[in-house]
PDB file of N, CA and C in Angstrom:
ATOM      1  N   UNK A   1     102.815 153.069  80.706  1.00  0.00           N
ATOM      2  CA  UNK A   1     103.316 154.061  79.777  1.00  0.00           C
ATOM      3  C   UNK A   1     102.189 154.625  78.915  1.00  0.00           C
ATOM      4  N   UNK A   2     101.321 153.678  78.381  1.00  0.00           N
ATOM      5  CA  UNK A   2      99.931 153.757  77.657  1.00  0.00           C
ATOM      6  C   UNK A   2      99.010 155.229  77.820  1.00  0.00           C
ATOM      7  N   UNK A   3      99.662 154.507  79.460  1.00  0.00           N
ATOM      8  CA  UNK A   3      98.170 155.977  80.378  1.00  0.00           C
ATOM      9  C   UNK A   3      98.400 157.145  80.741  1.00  0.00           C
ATOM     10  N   UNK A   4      99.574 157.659  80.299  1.00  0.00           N
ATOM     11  CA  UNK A   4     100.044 159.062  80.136  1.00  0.00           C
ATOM     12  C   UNK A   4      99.573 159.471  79.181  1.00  0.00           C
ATOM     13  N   UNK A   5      99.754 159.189  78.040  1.00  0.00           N
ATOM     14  CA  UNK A   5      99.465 159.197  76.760  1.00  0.00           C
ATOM     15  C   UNK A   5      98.055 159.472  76.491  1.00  0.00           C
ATOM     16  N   UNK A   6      97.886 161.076  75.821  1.00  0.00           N
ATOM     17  CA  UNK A   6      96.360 160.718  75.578  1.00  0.00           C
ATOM     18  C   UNK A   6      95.889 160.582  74.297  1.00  0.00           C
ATOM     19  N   UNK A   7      94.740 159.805  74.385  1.00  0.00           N
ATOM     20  CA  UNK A   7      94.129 159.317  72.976  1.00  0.00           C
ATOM     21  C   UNK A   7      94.293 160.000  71.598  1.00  0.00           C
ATOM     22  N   UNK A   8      93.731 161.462  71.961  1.00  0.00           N
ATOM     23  CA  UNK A   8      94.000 162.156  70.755  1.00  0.00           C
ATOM     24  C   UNK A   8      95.520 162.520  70.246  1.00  0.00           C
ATOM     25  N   UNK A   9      95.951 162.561  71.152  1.00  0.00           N
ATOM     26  CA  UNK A   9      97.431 163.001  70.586  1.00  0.00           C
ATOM     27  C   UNK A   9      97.793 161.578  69.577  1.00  0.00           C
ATOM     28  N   UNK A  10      97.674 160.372  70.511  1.00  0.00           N
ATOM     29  CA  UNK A  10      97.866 159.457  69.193  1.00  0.00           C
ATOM     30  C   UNK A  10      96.932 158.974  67.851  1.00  0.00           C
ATOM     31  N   UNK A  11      95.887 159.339  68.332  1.00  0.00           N
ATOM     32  CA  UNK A  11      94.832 159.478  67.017  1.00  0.00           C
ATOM     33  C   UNK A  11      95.558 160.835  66.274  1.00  0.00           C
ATOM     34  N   UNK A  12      96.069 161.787  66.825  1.00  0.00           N
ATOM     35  CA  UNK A  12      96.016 163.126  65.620  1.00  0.00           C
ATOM     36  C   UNK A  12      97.434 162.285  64.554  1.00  0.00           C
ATOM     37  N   UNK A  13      98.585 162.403  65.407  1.00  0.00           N
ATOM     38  CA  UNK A  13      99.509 162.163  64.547  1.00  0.00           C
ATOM     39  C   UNK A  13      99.443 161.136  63.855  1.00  0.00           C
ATOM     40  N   UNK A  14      98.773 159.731  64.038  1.00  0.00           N
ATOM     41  CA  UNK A  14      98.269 158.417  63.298  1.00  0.00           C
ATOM     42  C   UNK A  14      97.684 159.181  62.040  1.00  0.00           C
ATOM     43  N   UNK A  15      96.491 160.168  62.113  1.00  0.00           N
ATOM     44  CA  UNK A  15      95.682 160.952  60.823  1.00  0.00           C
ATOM     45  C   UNK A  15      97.015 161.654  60.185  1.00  0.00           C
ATOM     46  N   UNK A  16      97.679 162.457  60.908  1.00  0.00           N
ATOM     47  CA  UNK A  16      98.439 163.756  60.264  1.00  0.00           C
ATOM     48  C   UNK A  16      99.346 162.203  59.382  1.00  0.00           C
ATOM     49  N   UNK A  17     100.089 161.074  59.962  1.00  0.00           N
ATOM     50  CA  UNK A  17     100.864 160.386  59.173  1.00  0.00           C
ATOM     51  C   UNK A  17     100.236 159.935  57.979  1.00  0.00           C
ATOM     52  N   UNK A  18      99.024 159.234  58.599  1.00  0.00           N
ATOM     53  CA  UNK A  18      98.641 158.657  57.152  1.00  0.00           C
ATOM     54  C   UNK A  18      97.970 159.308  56.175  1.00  0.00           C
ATOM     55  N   UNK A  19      97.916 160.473  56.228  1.00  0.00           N
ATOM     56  CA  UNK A  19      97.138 161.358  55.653  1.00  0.00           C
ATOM     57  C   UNK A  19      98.509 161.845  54.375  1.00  0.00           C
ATOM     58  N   UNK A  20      99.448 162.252  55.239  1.00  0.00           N
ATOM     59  CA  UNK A  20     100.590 162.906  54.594  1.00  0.00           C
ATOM     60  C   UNK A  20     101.476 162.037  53.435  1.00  0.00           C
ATOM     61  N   UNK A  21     101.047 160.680  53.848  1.00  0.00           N
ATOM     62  CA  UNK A  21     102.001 159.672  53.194  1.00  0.00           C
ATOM     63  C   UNK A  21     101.281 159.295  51.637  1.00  0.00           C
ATOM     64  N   UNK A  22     100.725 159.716  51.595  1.00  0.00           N
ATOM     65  CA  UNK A  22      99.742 159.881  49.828  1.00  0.00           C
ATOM     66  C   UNK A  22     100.740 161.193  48.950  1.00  0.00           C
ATOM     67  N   UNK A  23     100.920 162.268  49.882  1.00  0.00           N
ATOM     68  CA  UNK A  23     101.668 163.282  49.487  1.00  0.00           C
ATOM     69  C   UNK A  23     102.787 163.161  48.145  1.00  0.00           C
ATOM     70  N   UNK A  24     104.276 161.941  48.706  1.00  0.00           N
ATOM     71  CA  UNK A  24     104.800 161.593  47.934  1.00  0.00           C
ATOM     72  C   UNK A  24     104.279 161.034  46.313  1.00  0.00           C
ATOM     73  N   UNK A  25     103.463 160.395  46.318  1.00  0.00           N
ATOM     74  CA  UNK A  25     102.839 159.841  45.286  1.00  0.00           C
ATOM     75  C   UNK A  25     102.410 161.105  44.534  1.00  0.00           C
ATOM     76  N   UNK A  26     101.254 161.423  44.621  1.00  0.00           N
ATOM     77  CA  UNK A  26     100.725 162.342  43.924  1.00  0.00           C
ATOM     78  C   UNK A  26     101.805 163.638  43.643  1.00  0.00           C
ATOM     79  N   UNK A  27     102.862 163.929  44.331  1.00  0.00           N
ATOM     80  CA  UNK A  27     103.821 164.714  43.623  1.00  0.00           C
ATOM     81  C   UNK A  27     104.641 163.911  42.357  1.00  0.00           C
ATOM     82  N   UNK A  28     105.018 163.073  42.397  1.00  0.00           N
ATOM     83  CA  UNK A  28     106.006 162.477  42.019  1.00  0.00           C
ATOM     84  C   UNK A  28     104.454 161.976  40.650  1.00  0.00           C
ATOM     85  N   UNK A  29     103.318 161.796  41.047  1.00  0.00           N
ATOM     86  CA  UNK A  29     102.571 161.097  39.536  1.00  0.00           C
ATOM     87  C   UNK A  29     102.685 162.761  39.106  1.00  0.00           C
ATOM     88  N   UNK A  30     102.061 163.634  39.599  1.00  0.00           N
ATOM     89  CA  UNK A  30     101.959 165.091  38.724  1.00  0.00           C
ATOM     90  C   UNK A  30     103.191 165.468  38.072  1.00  0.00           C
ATOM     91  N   UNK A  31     104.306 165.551  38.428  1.00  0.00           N
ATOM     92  CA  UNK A  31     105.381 165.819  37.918  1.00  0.00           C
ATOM     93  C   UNK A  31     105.261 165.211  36.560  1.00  0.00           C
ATOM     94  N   UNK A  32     105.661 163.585  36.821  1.00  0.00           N
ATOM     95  CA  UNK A  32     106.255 162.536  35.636  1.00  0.00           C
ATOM     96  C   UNK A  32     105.022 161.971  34.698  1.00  0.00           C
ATOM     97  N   UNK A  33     103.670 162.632  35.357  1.00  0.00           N
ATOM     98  CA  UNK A  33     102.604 162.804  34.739  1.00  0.00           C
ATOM     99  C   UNK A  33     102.332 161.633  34.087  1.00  0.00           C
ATOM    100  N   UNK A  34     102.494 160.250  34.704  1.00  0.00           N
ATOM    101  CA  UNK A  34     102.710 159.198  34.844  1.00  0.00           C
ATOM    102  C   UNK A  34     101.926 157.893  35.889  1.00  0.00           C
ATOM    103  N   UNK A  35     100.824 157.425  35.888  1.00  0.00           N
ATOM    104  CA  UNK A  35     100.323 156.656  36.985  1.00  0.00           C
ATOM    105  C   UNK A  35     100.590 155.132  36.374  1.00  0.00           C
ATOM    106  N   UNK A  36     101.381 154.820  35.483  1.00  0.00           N
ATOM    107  CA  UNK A  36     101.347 153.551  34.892  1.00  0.00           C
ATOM    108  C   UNK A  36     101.554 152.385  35.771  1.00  0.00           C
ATOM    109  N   UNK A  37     102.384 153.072  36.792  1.00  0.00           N
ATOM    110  CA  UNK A  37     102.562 151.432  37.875  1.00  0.00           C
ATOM    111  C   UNK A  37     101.771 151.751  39.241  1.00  0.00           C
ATOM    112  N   UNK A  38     100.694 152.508  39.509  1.00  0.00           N
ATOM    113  CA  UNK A  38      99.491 152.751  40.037  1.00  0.00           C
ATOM    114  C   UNK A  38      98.636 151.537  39.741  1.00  0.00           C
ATOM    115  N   UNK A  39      98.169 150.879  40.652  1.00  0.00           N
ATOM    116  CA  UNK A  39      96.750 150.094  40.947  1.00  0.00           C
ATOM    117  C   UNK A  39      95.666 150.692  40.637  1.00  0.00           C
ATOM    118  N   UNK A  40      95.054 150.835  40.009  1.00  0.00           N
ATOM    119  CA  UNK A  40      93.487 151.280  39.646  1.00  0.00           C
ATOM    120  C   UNK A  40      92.314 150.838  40.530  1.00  0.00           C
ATOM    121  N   UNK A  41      92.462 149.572  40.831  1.00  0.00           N
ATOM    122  CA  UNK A  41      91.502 148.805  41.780  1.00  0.00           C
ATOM    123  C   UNK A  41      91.914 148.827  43.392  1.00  0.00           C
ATOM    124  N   UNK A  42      93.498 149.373  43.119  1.00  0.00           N
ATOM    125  CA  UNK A  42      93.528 149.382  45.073  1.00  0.00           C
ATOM    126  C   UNK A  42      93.368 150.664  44.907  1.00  0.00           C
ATOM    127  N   UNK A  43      93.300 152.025  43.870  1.00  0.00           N
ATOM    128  CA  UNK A  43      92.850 153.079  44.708  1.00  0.00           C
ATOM    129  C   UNK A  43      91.282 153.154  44.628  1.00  0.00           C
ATOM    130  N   UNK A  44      90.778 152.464  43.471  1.00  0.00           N
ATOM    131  CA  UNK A  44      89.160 152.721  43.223  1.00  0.00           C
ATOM    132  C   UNK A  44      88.978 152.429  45.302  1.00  0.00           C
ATOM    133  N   UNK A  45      89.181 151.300  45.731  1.00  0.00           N
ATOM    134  CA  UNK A  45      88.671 150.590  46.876  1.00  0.00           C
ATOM    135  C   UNK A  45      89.627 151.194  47.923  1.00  0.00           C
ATOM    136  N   UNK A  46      90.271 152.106  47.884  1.00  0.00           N
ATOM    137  CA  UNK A  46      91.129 152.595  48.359  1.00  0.00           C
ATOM    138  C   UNK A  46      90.213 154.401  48.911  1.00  0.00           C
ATOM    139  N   UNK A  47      90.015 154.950  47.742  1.00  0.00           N
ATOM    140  CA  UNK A  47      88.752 156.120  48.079  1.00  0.00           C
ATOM    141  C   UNK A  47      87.585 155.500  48.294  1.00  0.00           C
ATOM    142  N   UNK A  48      87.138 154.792  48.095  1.00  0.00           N
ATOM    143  CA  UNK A  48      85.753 153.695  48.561  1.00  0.00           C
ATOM    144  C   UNK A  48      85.782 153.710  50.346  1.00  0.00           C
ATOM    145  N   UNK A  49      86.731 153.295  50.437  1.00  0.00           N
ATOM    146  CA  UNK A  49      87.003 153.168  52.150  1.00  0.00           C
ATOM    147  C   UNK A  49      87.295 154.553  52.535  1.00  0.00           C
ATOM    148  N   UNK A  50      88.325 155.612  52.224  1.00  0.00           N
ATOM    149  CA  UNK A  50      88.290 156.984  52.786  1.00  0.00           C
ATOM    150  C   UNK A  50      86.594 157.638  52.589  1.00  0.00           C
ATOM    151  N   UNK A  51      85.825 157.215  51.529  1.00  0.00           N
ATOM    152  CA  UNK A  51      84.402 158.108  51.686  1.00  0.00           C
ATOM    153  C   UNK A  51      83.827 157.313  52.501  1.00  0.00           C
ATOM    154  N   UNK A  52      84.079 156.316  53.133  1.00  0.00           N
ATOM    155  CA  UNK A  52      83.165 155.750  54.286  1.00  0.00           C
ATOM    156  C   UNK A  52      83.644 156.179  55.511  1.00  0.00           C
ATOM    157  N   UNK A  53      84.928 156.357  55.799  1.00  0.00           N
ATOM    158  CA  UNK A  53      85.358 156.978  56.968  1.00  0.00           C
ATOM    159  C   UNK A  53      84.771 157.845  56.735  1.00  0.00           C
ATOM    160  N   UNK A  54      85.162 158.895  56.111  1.00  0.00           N
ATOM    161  CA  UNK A  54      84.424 160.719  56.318  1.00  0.00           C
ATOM    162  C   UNK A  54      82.841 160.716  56.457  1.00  0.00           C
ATOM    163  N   UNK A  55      82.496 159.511  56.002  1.00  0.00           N
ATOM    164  CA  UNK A  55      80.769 159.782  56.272  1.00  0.00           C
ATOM    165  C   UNK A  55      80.717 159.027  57.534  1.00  0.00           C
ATOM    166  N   UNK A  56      81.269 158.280  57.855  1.00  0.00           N
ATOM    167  CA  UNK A  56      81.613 157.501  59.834  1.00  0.00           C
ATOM    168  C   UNK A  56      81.790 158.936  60.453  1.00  0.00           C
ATOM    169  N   UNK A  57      82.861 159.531  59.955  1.00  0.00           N
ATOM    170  CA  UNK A  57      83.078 160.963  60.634  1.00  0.00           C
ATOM    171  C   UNK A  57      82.519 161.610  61.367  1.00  0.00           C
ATOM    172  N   UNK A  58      81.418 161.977  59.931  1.00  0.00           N
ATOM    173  CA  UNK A  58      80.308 163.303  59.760  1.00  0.00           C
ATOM    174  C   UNK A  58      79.225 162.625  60.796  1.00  0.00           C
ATOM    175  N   UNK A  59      78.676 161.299  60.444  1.00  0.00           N
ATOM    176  CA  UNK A  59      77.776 160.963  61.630  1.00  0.00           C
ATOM    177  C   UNK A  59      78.057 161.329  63.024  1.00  0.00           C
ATOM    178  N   UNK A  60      79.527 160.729  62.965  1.00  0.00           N
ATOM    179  CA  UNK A  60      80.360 160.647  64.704  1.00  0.00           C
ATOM    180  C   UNK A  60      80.518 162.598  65.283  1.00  0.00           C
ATOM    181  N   UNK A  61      80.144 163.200  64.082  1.00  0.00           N
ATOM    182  CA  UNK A  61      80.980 164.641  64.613  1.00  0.00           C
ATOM    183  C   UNK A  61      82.285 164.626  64.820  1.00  0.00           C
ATOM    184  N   UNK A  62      82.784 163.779  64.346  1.00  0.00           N
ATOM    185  CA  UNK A  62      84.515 163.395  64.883  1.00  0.00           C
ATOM    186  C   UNK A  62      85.540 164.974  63.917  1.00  0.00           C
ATOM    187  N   UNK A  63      85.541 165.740  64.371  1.00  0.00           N
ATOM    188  CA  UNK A  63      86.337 166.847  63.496  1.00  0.00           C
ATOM    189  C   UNK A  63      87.625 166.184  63.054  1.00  0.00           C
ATOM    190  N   UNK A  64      88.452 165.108  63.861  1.00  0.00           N
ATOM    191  CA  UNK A  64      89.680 164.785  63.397  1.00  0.00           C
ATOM    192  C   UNK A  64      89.884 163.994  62.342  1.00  0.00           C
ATOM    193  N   UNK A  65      88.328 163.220  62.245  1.00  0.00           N
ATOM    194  CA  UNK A  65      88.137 162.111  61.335  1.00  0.00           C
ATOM    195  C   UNK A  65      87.713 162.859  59.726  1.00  0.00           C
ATOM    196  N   UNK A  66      86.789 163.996  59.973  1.00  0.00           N
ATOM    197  CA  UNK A  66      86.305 164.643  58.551  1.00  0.00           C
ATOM    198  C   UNK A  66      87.414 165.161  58.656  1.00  0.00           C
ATOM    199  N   UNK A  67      88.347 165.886  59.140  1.00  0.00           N
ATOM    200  CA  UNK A  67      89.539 166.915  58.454  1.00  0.00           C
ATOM    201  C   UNK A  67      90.725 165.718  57.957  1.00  0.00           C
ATOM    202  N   UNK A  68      90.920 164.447  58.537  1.00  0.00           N
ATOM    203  CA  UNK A  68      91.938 163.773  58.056  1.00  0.00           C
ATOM    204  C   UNK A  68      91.559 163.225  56.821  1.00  0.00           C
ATOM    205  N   UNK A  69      90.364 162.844  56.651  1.00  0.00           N
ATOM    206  CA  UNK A  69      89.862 162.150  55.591  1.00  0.00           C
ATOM    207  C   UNK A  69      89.629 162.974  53.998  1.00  0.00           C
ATOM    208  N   UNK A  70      89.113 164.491  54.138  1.00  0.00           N
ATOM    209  CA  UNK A  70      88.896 164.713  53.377  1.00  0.00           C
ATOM    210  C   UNK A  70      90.095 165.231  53.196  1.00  0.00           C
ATOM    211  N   UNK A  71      91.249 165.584  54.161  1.00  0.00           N
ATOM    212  CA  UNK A  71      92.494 166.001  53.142  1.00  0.00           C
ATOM    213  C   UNK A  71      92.860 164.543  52.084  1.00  0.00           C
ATOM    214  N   UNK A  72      93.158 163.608  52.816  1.00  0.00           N
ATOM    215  CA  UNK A  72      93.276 162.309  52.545  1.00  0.00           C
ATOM    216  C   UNK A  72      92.674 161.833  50.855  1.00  0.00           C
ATOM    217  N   UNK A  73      91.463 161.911  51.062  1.00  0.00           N
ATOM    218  CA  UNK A  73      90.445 161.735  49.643  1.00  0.00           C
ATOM    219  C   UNK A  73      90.541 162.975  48.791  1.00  0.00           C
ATOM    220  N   UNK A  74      91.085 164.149  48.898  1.00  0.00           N
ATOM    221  CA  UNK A  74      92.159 165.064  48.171  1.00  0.00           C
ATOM    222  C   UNK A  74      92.939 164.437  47.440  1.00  0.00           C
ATOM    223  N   UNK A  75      94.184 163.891  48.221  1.00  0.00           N
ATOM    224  CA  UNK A  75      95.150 163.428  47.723  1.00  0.00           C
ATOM    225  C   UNK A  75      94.955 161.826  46.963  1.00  0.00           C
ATOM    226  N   UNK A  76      94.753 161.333  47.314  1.00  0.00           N
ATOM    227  CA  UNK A  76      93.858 160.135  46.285  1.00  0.00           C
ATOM    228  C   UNK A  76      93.074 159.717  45.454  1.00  0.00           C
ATOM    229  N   UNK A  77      92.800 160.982  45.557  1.00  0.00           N
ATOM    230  CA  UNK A  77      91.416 161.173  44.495  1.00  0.00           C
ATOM    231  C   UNK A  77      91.954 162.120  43.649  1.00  0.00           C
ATOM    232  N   UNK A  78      93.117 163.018  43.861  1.00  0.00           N
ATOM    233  CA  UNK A  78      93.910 163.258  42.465  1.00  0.00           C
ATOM    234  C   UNK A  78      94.707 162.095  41.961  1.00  0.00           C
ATOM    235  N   UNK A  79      95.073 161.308  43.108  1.00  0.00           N
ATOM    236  CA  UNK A  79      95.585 160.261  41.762  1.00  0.00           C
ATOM    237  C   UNK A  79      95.106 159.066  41.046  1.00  0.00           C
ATOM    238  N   UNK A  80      93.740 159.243  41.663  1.00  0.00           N
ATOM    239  CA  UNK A  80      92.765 158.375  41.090  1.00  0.00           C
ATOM    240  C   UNK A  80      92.046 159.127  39.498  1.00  0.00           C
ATOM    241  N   UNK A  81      92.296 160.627  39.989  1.00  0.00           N
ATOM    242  CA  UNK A  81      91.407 161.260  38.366  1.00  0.00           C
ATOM    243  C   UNK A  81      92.608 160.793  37.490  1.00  0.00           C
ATOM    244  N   UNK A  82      94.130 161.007  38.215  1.00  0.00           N
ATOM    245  CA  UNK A  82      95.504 161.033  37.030  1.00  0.00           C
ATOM    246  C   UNK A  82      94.876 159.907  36.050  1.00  0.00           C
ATOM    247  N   UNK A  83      94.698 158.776  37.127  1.00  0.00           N
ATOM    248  CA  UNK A  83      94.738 157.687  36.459  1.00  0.00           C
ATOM    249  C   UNK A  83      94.126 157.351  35.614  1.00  0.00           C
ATOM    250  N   UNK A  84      92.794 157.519  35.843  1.00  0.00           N
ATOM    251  CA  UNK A  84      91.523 157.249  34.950  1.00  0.00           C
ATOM    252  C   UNK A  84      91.744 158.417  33.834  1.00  0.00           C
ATOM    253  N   UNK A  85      92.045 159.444  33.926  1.00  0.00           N
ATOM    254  CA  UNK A  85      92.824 160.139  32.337  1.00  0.00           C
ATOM    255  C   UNK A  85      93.591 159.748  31.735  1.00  0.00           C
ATOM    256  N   UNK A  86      94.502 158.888  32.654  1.00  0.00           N
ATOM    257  CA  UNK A  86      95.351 157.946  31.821  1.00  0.00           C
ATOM    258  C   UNK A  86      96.491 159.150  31.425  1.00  0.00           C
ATOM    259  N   UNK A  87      97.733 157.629  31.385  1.00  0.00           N
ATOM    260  CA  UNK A  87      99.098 158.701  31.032  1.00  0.00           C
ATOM    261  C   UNK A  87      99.315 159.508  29.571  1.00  0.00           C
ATOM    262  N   UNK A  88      99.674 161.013  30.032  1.00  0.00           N
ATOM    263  CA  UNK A  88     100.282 161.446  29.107  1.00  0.00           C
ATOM    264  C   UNK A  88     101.439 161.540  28.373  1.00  0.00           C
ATOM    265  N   UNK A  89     101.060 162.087  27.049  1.00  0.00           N
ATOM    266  CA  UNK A  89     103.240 162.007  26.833  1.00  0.00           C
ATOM    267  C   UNK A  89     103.853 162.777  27.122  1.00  0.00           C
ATOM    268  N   UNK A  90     104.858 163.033  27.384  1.00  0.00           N
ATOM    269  CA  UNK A  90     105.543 163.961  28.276  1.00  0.00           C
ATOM    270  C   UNK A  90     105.875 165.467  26.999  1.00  0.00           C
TER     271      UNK A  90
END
């Protein structure tokens, strides 16, 4: 079944999922403008690891790897600035 299946198709949608699944968060912190039950240290080490992929990427030429990543470190890295600004009052 495996070998029908080709690589990229399951590498793209694996990126497009995990890429997209940050989405919820960062809407829902911008809104309620709120990161109080946010990890600080799993996202610090959290964008730590997405800027090592994208620079794995950029070495590899991998286009799927720099376009997933830097949407990715987008979205995490706004809710990593939320955080480190720390919550406002509404």
């Amino acid at each position: 079944m495996l070998d029908s299946i080709h690589p990229d198709l399951i590498g793209g949608v694996a990126a497009v999922l995990t890429t997209i699944a940050f989405l919820p968060q960062v809407i829902k912190s911008w809104r309620s403008r709120s990161t109080r039950d946010v990890s600080l240290g799993m996202f610090l080490i959290l964008n730590t690891g997405i800027v090592l992929w994208l620079i794995y990427g950029l070495i590899l030429e991998s286009r799927p790897l720099i376009y997933a990543n830097t949407v990715t470190l987008i979205l995490t890295g706004t809710i990593l600035v939320l955080k480190l600004r720390g919550d406002r009052p509404r």
